[in-house]
Protein backbone atom coordinates (compact mmCIF):
# COMPACT_ATOMS: atom_id res chain seq x y z
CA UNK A 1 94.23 85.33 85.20
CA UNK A 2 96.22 83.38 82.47
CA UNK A 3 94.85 80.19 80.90
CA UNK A 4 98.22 78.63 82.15
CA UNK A 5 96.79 79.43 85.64
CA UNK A 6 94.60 76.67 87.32
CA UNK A 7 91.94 75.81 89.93
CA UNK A 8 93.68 73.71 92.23
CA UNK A 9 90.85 71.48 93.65
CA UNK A 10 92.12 69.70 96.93
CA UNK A 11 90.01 66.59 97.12
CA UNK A 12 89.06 66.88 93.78
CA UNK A 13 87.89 63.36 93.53
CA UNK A 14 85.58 63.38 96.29
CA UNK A 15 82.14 63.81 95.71
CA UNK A 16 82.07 68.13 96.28
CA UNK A 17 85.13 68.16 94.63
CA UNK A 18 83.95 66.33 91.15
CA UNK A 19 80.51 68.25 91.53
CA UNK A 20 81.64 71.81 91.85
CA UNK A 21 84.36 71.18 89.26
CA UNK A 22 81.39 70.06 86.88
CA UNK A 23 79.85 73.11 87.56
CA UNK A 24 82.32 75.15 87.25
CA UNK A 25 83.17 73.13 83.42
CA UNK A 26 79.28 74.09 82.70
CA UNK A 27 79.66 77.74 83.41
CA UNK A 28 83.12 78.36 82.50
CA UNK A 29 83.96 76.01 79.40
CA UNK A 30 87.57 77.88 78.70
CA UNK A 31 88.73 78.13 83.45
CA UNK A 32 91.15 75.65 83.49
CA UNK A 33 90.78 73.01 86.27
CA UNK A 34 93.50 70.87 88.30
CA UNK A 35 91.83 67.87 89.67
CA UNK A 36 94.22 66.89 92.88
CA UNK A 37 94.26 63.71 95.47
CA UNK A 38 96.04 61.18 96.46
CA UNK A 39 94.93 58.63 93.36
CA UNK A 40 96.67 60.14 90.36
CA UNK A 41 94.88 57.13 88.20
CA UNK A 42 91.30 58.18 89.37
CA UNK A 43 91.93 62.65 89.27
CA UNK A 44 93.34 61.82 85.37
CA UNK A 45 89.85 60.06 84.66
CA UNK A 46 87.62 63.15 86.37
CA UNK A 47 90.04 65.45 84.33
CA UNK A 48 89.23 64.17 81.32
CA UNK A 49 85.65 63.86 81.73
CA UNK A 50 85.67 67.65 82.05
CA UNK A 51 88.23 68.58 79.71
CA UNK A 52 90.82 71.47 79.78
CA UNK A 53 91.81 69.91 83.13
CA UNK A 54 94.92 68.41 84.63
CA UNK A 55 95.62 65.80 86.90
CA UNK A 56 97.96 66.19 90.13
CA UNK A 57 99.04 64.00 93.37
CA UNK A 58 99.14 65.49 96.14
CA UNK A 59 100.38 65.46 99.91
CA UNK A 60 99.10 67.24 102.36
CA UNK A 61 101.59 66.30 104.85
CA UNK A 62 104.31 68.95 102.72
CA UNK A 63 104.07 72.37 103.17
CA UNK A 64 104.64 72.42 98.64
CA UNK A 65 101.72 69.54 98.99
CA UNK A 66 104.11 67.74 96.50
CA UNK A 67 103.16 70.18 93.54
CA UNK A 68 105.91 70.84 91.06
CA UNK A 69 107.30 73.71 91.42
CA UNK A 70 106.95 75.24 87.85
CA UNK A 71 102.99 74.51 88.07
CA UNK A 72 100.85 78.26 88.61
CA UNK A 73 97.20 78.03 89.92
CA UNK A 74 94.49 80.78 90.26
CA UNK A 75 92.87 79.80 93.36
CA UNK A 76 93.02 76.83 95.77
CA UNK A 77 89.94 74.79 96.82
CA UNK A 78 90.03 72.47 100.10
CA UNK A 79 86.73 70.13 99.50
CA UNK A 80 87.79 68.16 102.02
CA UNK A 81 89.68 68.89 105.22
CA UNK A 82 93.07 70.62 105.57
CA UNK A 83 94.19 69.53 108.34
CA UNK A 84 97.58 70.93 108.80
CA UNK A 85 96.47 74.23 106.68
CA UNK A 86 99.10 73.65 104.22
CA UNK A 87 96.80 74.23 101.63
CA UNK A 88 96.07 77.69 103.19
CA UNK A 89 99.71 78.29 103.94
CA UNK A 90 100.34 77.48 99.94
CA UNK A 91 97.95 79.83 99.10
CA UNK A 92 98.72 82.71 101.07
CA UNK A 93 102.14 81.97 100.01
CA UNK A 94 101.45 82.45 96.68
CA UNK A 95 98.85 85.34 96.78
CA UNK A 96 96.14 83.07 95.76
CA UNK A 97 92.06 82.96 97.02
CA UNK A 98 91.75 79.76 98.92
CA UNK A 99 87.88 78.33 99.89
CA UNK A 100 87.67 75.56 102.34
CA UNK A 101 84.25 73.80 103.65
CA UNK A 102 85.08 71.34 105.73
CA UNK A 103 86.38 72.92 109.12
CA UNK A 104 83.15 73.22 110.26
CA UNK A 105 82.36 76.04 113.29
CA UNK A 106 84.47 73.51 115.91
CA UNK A 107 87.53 73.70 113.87
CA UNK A 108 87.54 76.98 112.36
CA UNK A 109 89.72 78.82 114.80
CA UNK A 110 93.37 77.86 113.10
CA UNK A 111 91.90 79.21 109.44
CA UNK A 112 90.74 82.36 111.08
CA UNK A 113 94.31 83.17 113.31
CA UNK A 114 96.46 81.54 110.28
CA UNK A 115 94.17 84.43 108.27
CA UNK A 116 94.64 87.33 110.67
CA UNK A 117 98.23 86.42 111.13
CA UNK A 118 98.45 86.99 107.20
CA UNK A 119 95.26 89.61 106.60
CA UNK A 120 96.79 90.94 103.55
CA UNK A 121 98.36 88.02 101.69
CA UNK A 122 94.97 86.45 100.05
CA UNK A 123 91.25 86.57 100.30
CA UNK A 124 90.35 83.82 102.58
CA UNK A 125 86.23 82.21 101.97
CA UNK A 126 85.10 80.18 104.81
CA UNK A 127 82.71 78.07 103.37
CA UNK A 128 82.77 75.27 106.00
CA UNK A 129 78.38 75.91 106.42
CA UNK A 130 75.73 73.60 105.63
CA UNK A 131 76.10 72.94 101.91
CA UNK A 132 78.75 75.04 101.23
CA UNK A 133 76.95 78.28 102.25
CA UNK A 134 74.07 77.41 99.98
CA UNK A 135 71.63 77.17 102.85
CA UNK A 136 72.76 80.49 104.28
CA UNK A 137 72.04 82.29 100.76
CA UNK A 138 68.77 80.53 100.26
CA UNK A 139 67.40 81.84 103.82
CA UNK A 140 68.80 85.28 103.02
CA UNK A 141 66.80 84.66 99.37
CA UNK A 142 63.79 83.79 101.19
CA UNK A 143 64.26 87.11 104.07
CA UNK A 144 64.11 89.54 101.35
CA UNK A 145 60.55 90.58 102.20
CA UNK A 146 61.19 91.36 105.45
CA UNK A 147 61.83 94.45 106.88
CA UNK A 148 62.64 92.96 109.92
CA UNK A 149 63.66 89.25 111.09
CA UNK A 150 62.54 88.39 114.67
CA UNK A 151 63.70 84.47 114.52
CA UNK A 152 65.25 82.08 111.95
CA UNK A 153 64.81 78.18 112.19
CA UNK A 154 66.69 76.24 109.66
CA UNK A 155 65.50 72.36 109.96
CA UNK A 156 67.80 70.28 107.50
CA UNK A 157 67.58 66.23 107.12
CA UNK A 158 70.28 64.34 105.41
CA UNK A 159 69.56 60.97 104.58
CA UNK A 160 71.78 58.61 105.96
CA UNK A 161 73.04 57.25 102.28
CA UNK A 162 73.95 60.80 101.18
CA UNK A 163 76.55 61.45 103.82
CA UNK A 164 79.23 62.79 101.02
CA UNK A 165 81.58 59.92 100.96
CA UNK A 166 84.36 58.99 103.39
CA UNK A 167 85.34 62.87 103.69
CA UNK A 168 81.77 63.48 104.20
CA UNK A 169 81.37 61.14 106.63
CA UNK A 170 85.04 61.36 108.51
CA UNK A 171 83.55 65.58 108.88
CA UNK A 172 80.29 64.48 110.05
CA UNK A 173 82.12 62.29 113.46
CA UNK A 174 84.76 64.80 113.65
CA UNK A 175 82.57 67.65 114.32
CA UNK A 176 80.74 65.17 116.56
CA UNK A 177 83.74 64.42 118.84
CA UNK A 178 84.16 68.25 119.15
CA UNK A 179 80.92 68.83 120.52
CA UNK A 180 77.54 67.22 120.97
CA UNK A 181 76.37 70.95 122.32
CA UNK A 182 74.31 73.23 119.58
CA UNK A 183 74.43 77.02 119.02
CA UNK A 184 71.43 79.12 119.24
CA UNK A 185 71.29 82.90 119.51
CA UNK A 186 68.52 83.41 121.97
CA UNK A 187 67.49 87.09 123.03
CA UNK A 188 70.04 88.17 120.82
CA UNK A 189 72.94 86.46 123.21
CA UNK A 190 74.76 82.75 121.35
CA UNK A 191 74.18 80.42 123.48
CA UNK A 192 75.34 76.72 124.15
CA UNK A 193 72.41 74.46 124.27
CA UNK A 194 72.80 70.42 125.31
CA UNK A 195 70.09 68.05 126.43
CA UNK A 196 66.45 68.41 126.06
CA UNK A 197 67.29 72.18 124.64
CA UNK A 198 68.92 70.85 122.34
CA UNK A 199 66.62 68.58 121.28
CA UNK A 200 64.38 69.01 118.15
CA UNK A 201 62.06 67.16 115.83
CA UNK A 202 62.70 67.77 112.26
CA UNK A 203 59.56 67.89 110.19
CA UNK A 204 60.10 66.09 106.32
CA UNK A 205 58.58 67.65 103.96
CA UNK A 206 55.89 64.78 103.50
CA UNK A 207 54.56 65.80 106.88
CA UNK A 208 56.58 63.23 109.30
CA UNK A 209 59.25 64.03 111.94
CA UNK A 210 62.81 62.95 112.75
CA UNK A 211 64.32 63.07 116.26
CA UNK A 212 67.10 65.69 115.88
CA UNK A 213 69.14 68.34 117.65
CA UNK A 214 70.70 71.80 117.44
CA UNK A 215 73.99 71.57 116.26
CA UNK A 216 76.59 74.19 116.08
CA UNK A 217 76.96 74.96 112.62
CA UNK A 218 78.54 78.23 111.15
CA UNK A 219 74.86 79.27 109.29
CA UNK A 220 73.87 80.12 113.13
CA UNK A 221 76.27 82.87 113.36
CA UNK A 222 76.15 84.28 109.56
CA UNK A 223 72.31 84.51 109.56
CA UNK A 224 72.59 86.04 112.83
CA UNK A 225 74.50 88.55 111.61
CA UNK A 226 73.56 89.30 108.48
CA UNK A 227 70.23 89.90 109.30
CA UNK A 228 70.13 91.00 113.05
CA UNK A 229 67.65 88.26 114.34
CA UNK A 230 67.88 87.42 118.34
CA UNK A 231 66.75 84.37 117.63
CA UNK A 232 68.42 81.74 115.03
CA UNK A 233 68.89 77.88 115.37
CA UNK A 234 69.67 75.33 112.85
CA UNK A 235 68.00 72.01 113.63
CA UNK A 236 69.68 68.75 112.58
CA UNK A 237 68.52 65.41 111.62
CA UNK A 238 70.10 62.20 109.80
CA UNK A 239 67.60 59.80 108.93
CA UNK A 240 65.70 58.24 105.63
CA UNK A 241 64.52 61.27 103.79
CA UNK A 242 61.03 61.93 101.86
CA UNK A 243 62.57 60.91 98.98
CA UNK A 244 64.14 57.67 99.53
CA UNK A 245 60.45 57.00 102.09
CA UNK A 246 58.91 57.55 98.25
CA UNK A 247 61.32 54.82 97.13
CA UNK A 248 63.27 57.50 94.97
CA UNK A 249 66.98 58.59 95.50
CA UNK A 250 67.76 59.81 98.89
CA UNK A 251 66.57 63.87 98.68
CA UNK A 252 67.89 67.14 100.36
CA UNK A 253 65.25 69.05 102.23
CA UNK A 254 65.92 71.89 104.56
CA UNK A 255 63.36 73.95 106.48
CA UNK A 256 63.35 77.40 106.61
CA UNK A 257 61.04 79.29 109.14
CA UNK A 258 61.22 83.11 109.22
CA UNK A 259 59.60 85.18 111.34
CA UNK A 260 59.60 88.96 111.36
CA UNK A 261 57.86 92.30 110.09
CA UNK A 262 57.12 93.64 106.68
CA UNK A 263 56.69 96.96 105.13
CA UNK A 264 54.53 99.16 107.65
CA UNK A 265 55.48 97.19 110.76
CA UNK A 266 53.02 94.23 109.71
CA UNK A 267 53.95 90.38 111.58
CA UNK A 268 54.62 87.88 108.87
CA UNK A 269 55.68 84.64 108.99
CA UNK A 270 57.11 82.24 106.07
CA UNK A 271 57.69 78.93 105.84
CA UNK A 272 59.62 77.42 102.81
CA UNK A 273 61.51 74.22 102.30
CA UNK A 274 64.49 74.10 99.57
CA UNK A 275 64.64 70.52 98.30
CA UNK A 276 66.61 68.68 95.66
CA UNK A 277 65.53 65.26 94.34
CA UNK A 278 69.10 64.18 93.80
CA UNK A 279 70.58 64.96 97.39
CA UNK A 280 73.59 67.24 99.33
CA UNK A 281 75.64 66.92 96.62
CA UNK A 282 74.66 69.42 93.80
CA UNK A 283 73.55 71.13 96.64
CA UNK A 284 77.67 71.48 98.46
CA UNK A 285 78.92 71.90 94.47
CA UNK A 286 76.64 74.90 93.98
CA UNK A 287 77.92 76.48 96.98
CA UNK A 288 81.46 75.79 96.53
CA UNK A 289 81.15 76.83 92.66
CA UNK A 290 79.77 79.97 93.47
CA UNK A 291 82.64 80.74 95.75
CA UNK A 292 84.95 80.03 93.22
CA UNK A 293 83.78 81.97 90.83
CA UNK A 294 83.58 85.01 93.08
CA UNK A 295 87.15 85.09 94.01
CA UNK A 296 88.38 84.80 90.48
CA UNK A 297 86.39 87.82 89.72
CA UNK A 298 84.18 85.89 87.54
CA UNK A 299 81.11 87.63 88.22
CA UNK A 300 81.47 90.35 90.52
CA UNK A 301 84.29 92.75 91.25
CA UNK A 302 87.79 91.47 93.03
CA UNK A 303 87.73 90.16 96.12
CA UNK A 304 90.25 91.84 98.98
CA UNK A 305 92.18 89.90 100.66
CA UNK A 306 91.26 88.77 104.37
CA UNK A 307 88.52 86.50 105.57
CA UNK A 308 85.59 86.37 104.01
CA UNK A 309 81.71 84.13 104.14
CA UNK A 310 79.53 83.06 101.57
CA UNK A 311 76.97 85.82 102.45
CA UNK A 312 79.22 88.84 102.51
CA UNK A 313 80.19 87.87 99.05
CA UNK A 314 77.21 85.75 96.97
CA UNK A 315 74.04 87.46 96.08
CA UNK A 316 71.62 85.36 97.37
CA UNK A 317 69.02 85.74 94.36
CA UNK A 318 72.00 84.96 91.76
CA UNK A 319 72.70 81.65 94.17
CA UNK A 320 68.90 80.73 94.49
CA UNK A 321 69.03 80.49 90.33
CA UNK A 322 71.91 78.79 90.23
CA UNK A 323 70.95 76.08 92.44
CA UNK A 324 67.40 76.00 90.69
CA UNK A 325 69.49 75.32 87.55
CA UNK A 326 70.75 72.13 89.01
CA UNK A 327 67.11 70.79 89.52
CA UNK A 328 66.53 72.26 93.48
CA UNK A 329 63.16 73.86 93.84
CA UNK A 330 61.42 75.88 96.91
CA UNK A 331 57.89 74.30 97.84
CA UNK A 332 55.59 75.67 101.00
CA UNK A 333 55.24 74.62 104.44
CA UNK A 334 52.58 74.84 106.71
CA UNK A 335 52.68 77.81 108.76
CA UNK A 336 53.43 80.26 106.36
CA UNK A 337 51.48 83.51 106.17
């Protein structure tokens, strides 16, 4: 990669934009960084706050996404919703890895065909999971003493203030106008769940519950996966979190139950939340960063072109210390064993 070549960051004045370019700044002083959206005025100001960074406009209604044409990038990050994919199209165009995050599993399908119609021209990283894929690596993190996984129950609360902005928020009722339905796997089989199935109480990690549901989020189907388990649901709820109840900033906190066997066939159960004090958003940074950084060949080897997920390309240990650099911390829940 040439230093003339850039991260173009789509939406890189939004709130997962600015963080995982900040990250990236931290562990990469000399990767240069394009900050792109539609406010030229406000990109310039995030660019120079990070230094050895541009500014750009851009359009996503144009296929060129009004990018001179003389201007050569490394990758291209969507941190907030392509919705005519012409910031996959430019990047397949062009050879280049492209991450998005904010298709969510309801909107997915266009990425994936646009990918298969082009499985050769770039490496493709959906990313569109809770947090970037974070959430996914830190259960994965936490399964490593398991010889087998029986069932996986992710329980996540976002506070209500620390939706992610008007991107953040504009995903959140998107998804919701898709599909109020959740996605299990139950007896190994996915599963559409509505009504009082999908119906959940979320436990905060100072003891007290949130209504919530099962939603259909892509960490259903990549835990699944990745570690076999029949059972997996992720377990939603938007409400005041521990943190902001403690009169502090609204916190991150996400559940993770795991429930399996261990060396010699014993049951074991364990029960973890992953919290962060300041919220989703160095949370979605740390997951897009480490994406980034993996398709540049950063850390790791190349990356081939097709589609790709956080977990078949992150090692979850390396992504539990990264997002343990940026203040979250794992803390036990009742029930483990």
């Amino acid at each position: 990669m040439g230093q003339s070549e850039s991260v173009l960051i789509l939406g890189g004045t939004g709130q997962a934009g600015t963080g995982a370019a900040a990250l990236l700044r931290q562990w990469h002083p000399a990767l240069p960084l394009t900050i792109a959206g539609r406010d030229v005025d406000r990109a310039r100001r995030v660019a120079d706050e990070l230094g050895a960074a541009t500014a750009a406009t851009i359009d996503l209604r144009r296929g060129d996404l009004g990018l001179p044409d003389d201007r050569r990038y490394s990758a291209v990050v969507a941190a907030l919703w392509d919705d005519r994919l012409h910031g996959l199209r430019f990047a397949q165009h062009r050879g280049l890895p492209y991450l998005s995050i904010s298709s969510g599993l309801v909107d997915i399908a266009p990425e994936v065909v646009a990918g298969a119609r082009r499985a050769n021209a770039a490496p493709i990283l959906v990313a569109s999971h809770y947090c970037a894929g974070a959430v996914v690596l830190a259960a994965l993190h936490s399964a490593r003493q398991f010889d087998q996984i029986d069932a996986i129950r992710i329980s996540a609360v976002l506070d209500e203030l620390d939706t992610g902005g008007p991107a953040g928020t504009a995903d959140l009722q998107r998804w919701s106008t898709a599909t109020s339905a959740g996605l299990v796997r139950r007896d190994g089989v996915f599963t559409w769940v509505t009504g009082p199935d999908a119906q959940a109480d979320v436990r905060r990690t100072d003891g007290t519950d949130l209504s919530g549901q099962s939603i259909a989020v892509l960490d259903v189907t990549s835990l699944a996966l990745a570690t076999d388990a029949p059972d997996v649901r992720f377990d939603f709820a938007v409400g005041e979190s521990a943190g902001r109840r403690r009169g502090e900033p609204a916190s991150f906190e996400v559940r993770i139950d795991l429930e399996g066997a261990g060396p010699g066939g014993a049951p074991i159960r364990r029960s973890r939340y992953l919290v962060h004090p300041a919220g989703q958003r160095p949370m979605t940074a740390t997951g897009i960063a480490l994406g980034v950084e993996r398709l540049l060949g950063l850390r790791g080897e190349a990356v081939a072109p097709g589609i790709h997920t956080p977990e078949t390309l992150l090692d979850p240990a390396y992504a539990v210390e990264r997002m343990t650099e940026t203040g979250a911390h794992f803390i036990d829940a009742p029930g483990d064993s």
